[in-house]
N, C-alpha and C. Protein backbone atom coordinates (compact mmCIF):
# COMPACT_ATOMS: atom_id res chain seq x y z
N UNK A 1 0.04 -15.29 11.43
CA UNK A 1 -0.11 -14.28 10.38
C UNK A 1 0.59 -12.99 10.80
N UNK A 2 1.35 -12.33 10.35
CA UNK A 2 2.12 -11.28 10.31
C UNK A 2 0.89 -10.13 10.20
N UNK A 3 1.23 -9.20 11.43
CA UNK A 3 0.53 -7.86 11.27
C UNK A 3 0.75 -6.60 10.88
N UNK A 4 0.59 -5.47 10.55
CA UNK A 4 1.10 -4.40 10.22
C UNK A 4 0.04 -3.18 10.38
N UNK A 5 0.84 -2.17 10.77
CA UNK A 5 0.60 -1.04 10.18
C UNK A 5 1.22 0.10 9.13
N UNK A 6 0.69 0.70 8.57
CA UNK A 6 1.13 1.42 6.89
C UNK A 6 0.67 2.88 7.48
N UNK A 7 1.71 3.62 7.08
CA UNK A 7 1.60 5.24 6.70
C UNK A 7 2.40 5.58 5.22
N UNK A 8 1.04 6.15 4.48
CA UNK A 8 1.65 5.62 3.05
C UNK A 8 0.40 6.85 2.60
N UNK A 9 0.97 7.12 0.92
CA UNK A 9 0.27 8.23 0.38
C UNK A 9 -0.39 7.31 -1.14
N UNK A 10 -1.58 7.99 -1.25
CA UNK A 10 -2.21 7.76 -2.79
C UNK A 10 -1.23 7.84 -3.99
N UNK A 11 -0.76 8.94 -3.84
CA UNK A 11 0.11 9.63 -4.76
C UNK A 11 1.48 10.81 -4.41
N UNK A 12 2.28 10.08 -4.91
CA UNK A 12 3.31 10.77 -3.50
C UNK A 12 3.92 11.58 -4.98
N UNK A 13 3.84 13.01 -4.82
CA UNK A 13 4.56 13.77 -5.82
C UNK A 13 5.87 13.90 -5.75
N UNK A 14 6.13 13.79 -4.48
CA UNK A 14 7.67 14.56 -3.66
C UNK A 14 8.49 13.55 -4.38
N UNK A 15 9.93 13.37 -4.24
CA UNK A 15 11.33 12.26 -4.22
C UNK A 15 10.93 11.71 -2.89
N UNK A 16 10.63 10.87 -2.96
CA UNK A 16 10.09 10.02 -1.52
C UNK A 16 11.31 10.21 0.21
N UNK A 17 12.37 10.40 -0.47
CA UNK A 17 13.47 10.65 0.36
C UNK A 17 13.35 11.73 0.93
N UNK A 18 12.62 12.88 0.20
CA UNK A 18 12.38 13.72 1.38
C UNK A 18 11.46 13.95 2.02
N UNK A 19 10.45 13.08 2.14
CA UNK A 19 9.23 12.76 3.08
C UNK A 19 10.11 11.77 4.10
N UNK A 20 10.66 10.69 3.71
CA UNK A 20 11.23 9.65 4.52
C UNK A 20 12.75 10.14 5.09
N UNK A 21 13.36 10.60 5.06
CA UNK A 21 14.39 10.94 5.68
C UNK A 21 14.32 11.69 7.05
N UNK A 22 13.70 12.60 7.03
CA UNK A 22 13.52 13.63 8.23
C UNK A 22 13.14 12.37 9.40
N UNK A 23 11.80 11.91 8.57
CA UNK A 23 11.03 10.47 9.62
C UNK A 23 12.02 9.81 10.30
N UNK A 24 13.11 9.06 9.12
CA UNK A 24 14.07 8.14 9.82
C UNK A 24 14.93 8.52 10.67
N UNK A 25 15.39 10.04 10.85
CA UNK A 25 16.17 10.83 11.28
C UNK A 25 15.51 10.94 12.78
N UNK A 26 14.26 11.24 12.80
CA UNK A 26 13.71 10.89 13.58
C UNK A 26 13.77 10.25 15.02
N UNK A 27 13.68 8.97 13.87
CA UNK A 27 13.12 7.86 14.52
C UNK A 27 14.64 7.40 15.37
N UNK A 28 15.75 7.39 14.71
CA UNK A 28 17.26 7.51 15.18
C UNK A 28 17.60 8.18 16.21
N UNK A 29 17.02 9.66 16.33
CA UNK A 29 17.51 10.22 17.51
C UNK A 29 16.66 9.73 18.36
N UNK A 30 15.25 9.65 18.51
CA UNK A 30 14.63 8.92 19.62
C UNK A 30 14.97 7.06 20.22
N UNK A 31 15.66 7.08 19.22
CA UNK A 31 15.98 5.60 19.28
C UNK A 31 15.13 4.65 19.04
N UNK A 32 14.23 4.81 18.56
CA UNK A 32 12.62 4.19 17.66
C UNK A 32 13.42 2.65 17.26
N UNK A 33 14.42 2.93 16.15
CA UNK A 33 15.24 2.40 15.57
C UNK A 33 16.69 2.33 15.41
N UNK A 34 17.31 0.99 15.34
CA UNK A 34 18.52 1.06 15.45
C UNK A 34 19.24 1.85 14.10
N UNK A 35 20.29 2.52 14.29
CA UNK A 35 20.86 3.51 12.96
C UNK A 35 20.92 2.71 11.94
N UNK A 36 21.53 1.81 11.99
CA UNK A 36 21.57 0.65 10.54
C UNK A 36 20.86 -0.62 10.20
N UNK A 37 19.94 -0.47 8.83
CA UNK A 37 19.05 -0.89 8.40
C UNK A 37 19.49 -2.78 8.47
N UNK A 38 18.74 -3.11 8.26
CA UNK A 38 19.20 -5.12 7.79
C UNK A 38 19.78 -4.84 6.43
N UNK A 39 20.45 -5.92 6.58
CA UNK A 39 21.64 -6.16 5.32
C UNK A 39 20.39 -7.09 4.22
N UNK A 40 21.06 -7.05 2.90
CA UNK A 40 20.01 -7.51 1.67
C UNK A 40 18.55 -7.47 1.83
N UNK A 41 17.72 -6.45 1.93
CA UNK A 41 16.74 -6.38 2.04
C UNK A 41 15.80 -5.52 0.58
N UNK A 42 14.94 -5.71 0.22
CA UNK A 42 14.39 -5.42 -0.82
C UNK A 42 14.50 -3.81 -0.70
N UNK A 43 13.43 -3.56 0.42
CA UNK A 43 13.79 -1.92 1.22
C UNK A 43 14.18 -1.96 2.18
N UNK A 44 14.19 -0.89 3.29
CA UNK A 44 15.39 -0.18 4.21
C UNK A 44 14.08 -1.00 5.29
N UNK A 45 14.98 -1.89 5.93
CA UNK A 45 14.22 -2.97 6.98
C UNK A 45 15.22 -2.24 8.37
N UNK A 46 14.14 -2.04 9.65
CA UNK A 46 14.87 -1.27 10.44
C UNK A 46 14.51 -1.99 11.62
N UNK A 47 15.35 -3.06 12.56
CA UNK A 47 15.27 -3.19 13.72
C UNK A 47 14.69 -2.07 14.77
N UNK A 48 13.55 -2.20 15.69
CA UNK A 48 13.31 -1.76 16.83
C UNK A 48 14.57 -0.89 17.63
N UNK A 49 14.50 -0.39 18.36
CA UNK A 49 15.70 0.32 19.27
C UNK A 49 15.34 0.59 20.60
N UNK A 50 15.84 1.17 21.36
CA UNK A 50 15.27 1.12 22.67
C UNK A 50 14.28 1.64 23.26
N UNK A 51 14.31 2.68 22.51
CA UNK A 51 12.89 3.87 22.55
C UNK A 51 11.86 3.21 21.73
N UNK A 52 11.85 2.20 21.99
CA UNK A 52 10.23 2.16 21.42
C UNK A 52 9.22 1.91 21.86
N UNK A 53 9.28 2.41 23.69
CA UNK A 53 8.45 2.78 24.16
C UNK A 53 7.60 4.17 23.73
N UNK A 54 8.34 5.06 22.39
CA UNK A 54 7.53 6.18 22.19
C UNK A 54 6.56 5.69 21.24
N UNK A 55 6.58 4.22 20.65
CA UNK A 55 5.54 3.67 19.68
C UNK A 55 4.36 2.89 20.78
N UNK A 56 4.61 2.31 21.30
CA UNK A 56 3.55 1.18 21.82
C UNK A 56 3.86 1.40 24.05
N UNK A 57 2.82 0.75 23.98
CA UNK A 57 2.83 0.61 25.36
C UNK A 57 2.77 -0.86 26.24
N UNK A 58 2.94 -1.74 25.08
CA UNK A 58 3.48 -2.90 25.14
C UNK A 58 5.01 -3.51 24.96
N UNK A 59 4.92 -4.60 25.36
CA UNK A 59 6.53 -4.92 25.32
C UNK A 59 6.50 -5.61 23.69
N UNK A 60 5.88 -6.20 22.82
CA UNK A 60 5.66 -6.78 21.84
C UNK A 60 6.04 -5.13 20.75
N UNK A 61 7.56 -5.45 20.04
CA UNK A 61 7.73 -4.82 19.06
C UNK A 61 8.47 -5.70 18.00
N UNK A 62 8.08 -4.84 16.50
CA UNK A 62 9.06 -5.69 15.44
C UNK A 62 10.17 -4.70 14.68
N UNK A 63 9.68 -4.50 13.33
CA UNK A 63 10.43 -3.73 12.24
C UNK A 63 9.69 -3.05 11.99
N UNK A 64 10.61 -1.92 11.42
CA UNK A 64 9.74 -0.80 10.61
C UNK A 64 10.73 -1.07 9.58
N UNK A 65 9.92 -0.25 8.32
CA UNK A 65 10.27 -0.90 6.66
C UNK A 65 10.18 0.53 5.95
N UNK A 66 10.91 0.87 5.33
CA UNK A 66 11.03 1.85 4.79
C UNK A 66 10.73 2.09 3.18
N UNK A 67 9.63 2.10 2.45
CA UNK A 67 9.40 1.98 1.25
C UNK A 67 9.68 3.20 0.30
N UNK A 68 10.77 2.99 -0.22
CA UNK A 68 11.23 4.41 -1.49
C UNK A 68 11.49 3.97 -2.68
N UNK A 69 10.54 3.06 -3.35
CA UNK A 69 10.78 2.90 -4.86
C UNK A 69 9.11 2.15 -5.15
N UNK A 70 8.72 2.85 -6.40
CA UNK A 70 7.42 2.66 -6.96
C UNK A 70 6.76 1.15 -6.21
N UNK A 71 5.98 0.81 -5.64
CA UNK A 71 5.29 -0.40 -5.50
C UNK A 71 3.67 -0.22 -5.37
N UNK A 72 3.18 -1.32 -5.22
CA UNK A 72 1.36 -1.14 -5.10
C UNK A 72 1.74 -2.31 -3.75
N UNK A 73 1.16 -1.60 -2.60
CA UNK A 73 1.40 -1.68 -1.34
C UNK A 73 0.61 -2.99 -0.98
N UNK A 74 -0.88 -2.97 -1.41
CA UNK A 74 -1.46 -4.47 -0.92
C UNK A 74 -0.87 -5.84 -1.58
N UNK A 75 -0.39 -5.47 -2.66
CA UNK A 75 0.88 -6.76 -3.37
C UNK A 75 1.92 -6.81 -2.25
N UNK A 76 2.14 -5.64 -1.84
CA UNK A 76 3.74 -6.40 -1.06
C UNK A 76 3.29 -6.76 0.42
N UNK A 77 2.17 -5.95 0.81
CA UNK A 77 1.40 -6.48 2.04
C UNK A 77 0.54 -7.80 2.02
N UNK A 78 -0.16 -8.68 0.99
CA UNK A 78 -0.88 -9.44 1.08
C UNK A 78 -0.39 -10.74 0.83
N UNK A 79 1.40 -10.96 0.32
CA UNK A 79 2.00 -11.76 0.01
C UNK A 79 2.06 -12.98 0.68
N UNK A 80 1.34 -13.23 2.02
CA UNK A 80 0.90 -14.64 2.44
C UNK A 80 -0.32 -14.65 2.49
N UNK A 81 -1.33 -13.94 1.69
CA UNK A 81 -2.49 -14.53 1.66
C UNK A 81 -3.24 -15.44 0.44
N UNK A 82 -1.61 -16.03 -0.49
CA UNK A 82 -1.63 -17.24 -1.14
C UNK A 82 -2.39 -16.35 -2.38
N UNK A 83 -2.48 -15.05 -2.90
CA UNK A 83 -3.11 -14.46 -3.78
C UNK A 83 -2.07 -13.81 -4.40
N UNK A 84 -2.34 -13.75 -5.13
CA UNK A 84 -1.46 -12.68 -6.45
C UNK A 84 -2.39 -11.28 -6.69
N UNK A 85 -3.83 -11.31 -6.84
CA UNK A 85 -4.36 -10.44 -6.89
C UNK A 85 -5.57 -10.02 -6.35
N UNK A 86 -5.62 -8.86 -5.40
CA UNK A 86 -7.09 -9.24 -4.51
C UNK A 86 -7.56 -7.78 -5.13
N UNK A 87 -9.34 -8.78 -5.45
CA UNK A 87 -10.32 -7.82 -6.30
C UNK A 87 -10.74 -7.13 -5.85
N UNK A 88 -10.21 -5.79 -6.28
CA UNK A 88 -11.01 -4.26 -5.27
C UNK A 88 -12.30 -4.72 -5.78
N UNK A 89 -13.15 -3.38 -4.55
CA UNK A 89 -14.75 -3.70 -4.87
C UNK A 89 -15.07 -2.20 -5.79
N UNK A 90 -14.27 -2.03 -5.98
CA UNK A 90 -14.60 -1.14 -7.18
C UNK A 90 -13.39 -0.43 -7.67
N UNK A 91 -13.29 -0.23 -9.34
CA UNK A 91 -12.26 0.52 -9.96
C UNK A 91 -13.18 1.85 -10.98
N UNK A 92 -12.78 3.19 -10.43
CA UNK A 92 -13.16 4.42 -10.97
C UNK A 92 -13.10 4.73 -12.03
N UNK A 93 -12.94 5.09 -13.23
CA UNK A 93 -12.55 5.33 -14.16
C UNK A 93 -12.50 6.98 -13.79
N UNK A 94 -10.79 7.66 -14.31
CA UNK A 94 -11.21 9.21 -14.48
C UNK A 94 -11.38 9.96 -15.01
N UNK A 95 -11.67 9.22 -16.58
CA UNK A 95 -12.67 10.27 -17.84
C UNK A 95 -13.56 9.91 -17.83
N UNK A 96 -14.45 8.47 -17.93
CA UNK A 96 -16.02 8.51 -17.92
C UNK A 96 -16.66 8.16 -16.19
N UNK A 97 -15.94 8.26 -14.72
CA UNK A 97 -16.05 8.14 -13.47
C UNK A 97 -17.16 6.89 -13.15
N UNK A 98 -17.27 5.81 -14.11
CA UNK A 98 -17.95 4.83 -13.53
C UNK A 98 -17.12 3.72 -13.27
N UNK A 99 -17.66 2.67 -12.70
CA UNK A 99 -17.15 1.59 -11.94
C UNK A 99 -16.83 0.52 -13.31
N UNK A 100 -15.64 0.40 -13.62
CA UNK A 100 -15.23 -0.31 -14.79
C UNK A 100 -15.36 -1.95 -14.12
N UNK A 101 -15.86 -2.56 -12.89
CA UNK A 101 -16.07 -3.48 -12.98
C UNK A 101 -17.20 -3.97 -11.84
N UNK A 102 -17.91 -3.30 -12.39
CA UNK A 102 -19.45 -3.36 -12.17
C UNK A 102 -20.02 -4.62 -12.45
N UNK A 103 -20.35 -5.58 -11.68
CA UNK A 103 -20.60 -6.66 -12.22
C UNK A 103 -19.94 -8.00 -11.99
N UNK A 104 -19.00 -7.68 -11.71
CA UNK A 104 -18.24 -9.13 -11.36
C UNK A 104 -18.14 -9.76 -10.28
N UNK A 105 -18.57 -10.45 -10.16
CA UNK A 105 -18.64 -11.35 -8.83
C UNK A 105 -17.31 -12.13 -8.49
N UNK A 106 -17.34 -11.54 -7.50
CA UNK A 106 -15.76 -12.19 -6.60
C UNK A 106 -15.77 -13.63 -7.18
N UNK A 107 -17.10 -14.34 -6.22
CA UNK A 107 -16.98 -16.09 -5.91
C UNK A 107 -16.91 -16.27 -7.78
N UNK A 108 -16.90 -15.78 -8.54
CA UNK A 108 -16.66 -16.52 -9.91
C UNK A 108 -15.51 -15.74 -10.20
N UNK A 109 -14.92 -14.79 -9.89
CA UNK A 109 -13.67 -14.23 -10.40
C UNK A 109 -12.48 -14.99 -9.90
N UNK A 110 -12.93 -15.68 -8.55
CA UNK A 110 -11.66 -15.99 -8.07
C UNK A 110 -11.79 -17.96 -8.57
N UNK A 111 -12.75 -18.38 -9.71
CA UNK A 111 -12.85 -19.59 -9.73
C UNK A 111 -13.74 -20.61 -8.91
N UNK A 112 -14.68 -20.39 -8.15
CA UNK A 112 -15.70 -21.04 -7.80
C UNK A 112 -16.88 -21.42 -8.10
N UNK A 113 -17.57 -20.43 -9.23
CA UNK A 113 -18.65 -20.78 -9.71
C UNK A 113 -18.57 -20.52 -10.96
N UNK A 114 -20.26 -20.61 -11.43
CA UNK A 114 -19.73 -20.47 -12.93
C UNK A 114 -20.66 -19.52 -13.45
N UNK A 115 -20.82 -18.84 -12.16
CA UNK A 115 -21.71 -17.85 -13.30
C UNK A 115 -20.90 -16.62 -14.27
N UNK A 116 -21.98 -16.35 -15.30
CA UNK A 116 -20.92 -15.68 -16.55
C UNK A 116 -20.95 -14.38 -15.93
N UNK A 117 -19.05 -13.49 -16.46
CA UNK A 117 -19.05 -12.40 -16.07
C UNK A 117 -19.03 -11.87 -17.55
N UNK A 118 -18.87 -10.35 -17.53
CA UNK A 118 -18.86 -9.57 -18.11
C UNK A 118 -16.90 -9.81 -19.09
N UNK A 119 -16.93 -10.42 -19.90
CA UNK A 119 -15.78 -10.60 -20.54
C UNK A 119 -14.65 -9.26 -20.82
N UNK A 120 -15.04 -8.03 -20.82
CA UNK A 120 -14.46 -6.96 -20.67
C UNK A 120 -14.21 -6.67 -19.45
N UNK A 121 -15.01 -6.51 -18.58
CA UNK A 121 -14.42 -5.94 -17.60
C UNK A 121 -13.21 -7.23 -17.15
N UNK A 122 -13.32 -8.35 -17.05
CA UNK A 122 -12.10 -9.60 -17.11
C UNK A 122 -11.49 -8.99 -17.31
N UNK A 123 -11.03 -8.76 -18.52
CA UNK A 123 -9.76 -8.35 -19.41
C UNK A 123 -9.25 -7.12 -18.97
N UNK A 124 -9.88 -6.36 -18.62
CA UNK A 124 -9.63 -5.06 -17.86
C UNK A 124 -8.77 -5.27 -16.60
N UNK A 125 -9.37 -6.23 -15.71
CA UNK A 125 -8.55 -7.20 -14.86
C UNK A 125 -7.13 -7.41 -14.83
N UNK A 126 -7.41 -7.94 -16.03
CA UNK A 126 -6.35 -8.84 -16.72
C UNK A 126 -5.15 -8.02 -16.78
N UNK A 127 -5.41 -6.74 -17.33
CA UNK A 127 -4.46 -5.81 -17.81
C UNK A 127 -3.93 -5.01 -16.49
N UNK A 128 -5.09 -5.00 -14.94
CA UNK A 128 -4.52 -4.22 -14.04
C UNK A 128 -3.77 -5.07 -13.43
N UNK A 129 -3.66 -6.53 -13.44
CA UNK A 129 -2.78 -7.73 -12.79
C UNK A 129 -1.51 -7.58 -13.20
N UNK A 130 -1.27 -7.44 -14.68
CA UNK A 130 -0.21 -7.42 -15.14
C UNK A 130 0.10 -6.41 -15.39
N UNK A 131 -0.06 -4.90 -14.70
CA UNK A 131 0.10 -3.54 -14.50
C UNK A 131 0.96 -3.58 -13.54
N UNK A 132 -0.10 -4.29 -12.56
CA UNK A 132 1.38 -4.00 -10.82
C UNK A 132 2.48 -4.42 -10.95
N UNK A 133 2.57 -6.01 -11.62
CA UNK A 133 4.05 -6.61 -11.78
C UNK A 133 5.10 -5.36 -12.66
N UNK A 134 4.47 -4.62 -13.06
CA UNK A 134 5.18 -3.62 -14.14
C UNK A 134 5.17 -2.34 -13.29
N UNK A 135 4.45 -1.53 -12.54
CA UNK A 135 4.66 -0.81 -11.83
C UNK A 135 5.68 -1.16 -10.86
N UNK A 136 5.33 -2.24 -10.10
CA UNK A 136 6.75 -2.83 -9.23
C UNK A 136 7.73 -2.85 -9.45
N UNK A 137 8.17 -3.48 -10.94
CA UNK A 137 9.25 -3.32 -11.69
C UNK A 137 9.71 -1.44 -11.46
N UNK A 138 9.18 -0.46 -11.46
CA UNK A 138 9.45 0.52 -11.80
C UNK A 138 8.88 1.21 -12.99
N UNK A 139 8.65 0.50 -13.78
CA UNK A 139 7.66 1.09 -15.26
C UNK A 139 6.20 1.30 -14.74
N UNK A 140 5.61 2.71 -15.01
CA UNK A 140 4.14 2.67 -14.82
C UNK A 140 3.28 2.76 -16.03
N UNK A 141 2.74 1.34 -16.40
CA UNK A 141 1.62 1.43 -17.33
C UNK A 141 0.20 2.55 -18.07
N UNK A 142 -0.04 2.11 -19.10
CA UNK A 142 -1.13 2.34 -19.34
C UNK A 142 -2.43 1.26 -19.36
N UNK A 143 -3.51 1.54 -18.82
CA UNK A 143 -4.57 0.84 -18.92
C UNK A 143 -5.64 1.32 -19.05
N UNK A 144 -6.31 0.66 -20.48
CA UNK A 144 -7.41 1.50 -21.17
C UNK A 144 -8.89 0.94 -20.58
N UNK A 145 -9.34 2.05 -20.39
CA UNK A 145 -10.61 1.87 -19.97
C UNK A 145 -11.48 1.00 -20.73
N UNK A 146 -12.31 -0.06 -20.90
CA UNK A 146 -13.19 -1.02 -21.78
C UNK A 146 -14.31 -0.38 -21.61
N UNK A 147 -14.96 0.95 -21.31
CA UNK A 147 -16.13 1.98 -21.27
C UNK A 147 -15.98 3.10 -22.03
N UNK A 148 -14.67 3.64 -22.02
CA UNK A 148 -15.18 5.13 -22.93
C UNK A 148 -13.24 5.12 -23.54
N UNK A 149 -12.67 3.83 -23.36
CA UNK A 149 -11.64 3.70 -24.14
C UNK A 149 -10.54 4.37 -24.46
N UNK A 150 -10.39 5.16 -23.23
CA UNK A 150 -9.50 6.11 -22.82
C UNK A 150 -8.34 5.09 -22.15
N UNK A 151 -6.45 5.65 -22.39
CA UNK A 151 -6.08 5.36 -21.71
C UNK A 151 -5.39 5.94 -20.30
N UNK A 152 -5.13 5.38 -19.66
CA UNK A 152 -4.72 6.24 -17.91
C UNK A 152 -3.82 5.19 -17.34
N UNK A 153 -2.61 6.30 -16.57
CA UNK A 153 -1.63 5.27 -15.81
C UNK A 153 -2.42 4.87 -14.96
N UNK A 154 -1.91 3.05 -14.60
CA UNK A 154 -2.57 2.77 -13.48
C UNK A 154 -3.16 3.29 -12.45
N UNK A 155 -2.10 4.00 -11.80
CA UNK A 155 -2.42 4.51 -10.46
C UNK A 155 -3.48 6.10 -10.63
N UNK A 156 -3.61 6.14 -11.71
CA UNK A 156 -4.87 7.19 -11.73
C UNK A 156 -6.10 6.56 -11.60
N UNK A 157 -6.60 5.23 -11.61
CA UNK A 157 -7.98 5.11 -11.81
C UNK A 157 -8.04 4.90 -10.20
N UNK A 158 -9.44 5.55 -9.69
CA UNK A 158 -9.68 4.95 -8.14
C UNK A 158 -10.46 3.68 -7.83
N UNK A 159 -9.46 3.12 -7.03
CA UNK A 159 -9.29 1.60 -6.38
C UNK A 159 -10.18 1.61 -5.18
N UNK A 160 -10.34 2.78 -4.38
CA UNK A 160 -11.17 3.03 -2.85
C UNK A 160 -9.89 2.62 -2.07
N UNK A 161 -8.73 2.58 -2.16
CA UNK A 161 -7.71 2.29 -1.30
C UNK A 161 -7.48 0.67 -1.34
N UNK A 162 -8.63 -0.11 -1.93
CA UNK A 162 -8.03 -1.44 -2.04
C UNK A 162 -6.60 -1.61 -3.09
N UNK A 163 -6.46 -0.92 -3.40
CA UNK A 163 -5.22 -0.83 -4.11
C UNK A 163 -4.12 0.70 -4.07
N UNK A 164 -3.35 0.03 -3.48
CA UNK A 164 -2.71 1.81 -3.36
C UNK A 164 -1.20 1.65 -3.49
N UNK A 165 -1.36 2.91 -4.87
CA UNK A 165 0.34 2.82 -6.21
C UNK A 165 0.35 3.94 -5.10
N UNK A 166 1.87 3.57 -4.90
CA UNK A 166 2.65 4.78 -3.88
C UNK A 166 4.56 4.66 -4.35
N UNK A 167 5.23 5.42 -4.07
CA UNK A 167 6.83 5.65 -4.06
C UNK A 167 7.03 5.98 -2.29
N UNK A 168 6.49 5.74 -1.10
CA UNK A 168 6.42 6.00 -0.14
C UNK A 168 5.74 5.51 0.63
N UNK A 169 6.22 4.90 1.46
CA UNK A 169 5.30 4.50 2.77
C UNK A 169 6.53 4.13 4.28
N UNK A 170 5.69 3.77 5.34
CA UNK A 170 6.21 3.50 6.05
C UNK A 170 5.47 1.84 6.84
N UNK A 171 6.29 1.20 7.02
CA UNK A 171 5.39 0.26 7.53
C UNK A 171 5.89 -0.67 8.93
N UNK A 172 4.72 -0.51 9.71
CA UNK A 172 5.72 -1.26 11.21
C UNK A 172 5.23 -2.77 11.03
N UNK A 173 5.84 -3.33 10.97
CA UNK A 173 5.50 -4.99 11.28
C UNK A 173 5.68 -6.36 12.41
N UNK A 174 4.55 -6.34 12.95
CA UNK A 174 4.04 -7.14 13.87
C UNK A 174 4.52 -6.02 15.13
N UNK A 175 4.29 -5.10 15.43
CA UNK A 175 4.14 -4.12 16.60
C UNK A 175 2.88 -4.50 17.04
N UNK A 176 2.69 -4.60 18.68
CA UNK A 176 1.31 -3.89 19.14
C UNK A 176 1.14 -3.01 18.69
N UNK A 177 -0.50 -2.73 18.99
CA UNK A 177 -0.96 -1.47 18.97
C UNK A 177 -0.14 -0.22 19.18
N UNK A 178 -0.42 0.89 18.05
CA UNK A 178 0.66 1.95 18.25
C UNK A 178 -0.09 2.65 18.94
N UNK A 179 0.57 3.45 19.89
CA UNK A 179 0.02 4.99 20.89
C UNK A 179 -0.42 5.71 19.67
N UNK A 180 -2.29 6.69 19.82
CA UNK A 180 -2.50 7.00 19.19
C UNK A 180 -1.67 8.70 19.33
N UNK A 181 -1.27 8.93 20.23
CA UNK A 181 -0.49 10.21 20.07
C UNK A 181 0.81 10.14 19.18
N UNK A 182 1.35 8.83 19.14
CA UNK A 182 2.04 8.69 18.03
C UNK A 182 2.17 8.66 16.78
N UNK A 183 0.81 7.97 16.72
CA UNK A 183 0.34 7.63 15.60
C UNK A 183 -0.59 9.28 14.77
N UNK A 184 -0.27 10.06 15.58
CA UNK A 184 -0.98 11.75 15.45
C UNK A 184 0.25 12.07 14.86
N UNK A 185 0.87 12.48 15.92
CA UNK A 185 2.17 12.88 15.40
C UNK A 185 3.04 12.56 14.10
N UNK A 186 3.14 11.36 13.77
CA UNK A 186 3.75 10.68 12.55
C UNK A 186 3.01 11.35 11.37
N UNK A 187 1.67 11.35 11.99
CA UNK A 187 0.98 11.51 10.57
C UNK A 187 1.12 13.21 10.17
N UNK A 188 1.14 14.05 11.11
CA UNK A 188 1.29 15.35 11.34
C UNK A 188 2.58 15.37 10.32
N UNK A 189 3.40 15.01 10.51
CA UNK A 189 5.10 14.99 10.25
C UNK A 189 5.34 14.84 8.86
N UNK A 190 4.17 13.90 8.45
CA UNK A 190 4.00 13.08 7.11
C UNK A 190 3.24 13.76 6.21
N UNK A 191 2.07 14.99 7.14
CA UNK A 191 1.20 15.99 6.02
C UNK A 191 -0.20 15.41 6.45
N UNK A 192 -0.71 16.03 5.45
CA UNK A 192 -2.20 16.13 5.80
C UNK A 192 -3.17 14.87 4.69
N UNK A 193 -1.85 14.49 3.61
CA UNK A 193 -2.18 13.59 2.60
C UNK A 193 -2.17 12.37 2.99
N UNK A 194 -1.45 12.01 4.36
CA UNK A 194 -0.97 11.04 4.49
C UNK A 194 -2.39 10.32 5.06
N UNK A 195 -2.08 8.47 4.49
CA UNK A 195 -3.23 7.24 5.11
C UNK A 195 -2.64 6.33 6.15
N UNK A 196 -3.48 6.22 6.75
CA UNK A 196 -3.07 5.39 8.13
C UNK A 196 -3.68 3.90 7.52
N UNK A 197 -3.77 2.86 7.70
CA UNK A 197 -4.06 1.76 7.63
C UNK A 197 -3.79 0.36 8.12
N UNK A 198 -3.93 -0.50 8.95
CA UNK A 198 -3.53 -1.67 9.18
C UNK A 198 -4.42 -2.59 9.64
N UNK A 199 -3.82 -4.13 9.55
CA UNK A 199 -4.66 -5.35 9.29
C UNK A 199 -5.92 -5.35 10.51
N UNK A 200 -6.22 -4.46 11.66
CA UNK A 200 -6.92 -4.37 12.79
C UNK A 200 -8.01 -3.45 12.35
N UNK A 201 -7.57 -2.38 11.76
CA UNK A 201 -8.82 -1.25 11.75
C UNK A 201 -9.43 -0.53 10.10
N UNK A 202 -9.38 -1.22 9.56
CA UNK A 202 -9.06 -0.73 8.22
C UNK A 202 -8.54 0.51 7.65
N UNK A 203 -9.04 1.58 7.21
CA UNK A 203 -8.47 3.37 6.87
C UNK A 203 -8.82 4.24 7.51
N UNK A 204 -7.72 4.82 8.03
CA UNK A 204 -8.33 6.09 8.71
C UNK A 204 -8.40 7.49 7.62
């Protein structure tokens, strides 16, 4: 199983390029990373470099990934866990602030049992599934609340981070453990907005 760590924002206001550039610039003069990215890659895929003893204190390093165009991060992170869509444990609403899917039980959402759910909040589902494929695309949806019937772009309702719409992130893949002075620093560099996250420790 492929591991990772993510430095990535809720809501990134900036042109993502100028949060990520300085970083990569960075990461180049220390030699983090080699200057030129992999060829055909979805985003800016960056071989290891020699200095990357300033990331880890192990000999075990991979890629860092450079994310600068609209995506919902646990879609492009969860892509071998044979799912298309994994059910936050709660979605916010931010005109009436309750849990629009209150009620639904995983083991029958994902097809195992049969107990009955709440047919709205489903459909509500339904509509945030086929939101991300459209946010990904670059288009950001509307999705109306089935409680007080308001509509809101996706990435406004709160997910608790199980779902996180970003234009920015950074992501190292299959690295050891990163030095937490590094992992200070990056985030320092990145602001005070910025989320740490990966498959070992959940959110910082």
């Amino acid at each position: 199983m492929e591991t990772y760590t993510v430095f990535t924002f809720k809501k990134n206001k900036k042109d993502p390029e100028e949060v990520l550039d300085p970083i990569k610039n960075w990461f180049i003069d220390t030699k983090i990373i080699n200057p030129e990215p992999e060829e055909n890659s979805k985003f800016e895929i960056y071989n290891a470099g020699s200095g990357f003893k300033e990331v880890t204190d192990d000999d075990l390093y991979g890629e860092i990934e450079f994310i600068n165009k609209p995506c919902e991060l646990q879609h492009v992170l969860g892509w071998d866990l044979g799912l298309d869509f994994i059910l936050p444990k709660k979605i916010i609403c931010p005109s009436c602030k309750e849990n629009v899917i209150e009620g639904v039980d995983p083991v029958s959402f994902y097809g195992t049992s049969n107990k009955e759910q709440n047919k709205e909040a489903l459909k509500f589902l339904e509509s945030i599934k086929e939101g991300i494929k459209s946010f990904n695309s670059g288009v950001e949806p509307l999705v109306q609340c089935h409680l007080c019937q308001k509509d809101h772009s996706i990435s406004d309702y709160d997910y608790n981070l199980d779902l996180i719409f970003t234009n920015c992130a950074i992501i190292f893949w299959n690295w050891s453990e990163l030095k937490a002075s590094f992992q200070e620093t990056l985030k320092s560099k990145l602001g005070s907005q910025a989320i740490i996250f990966d498959t070992q420790s959940n959110y910082n």
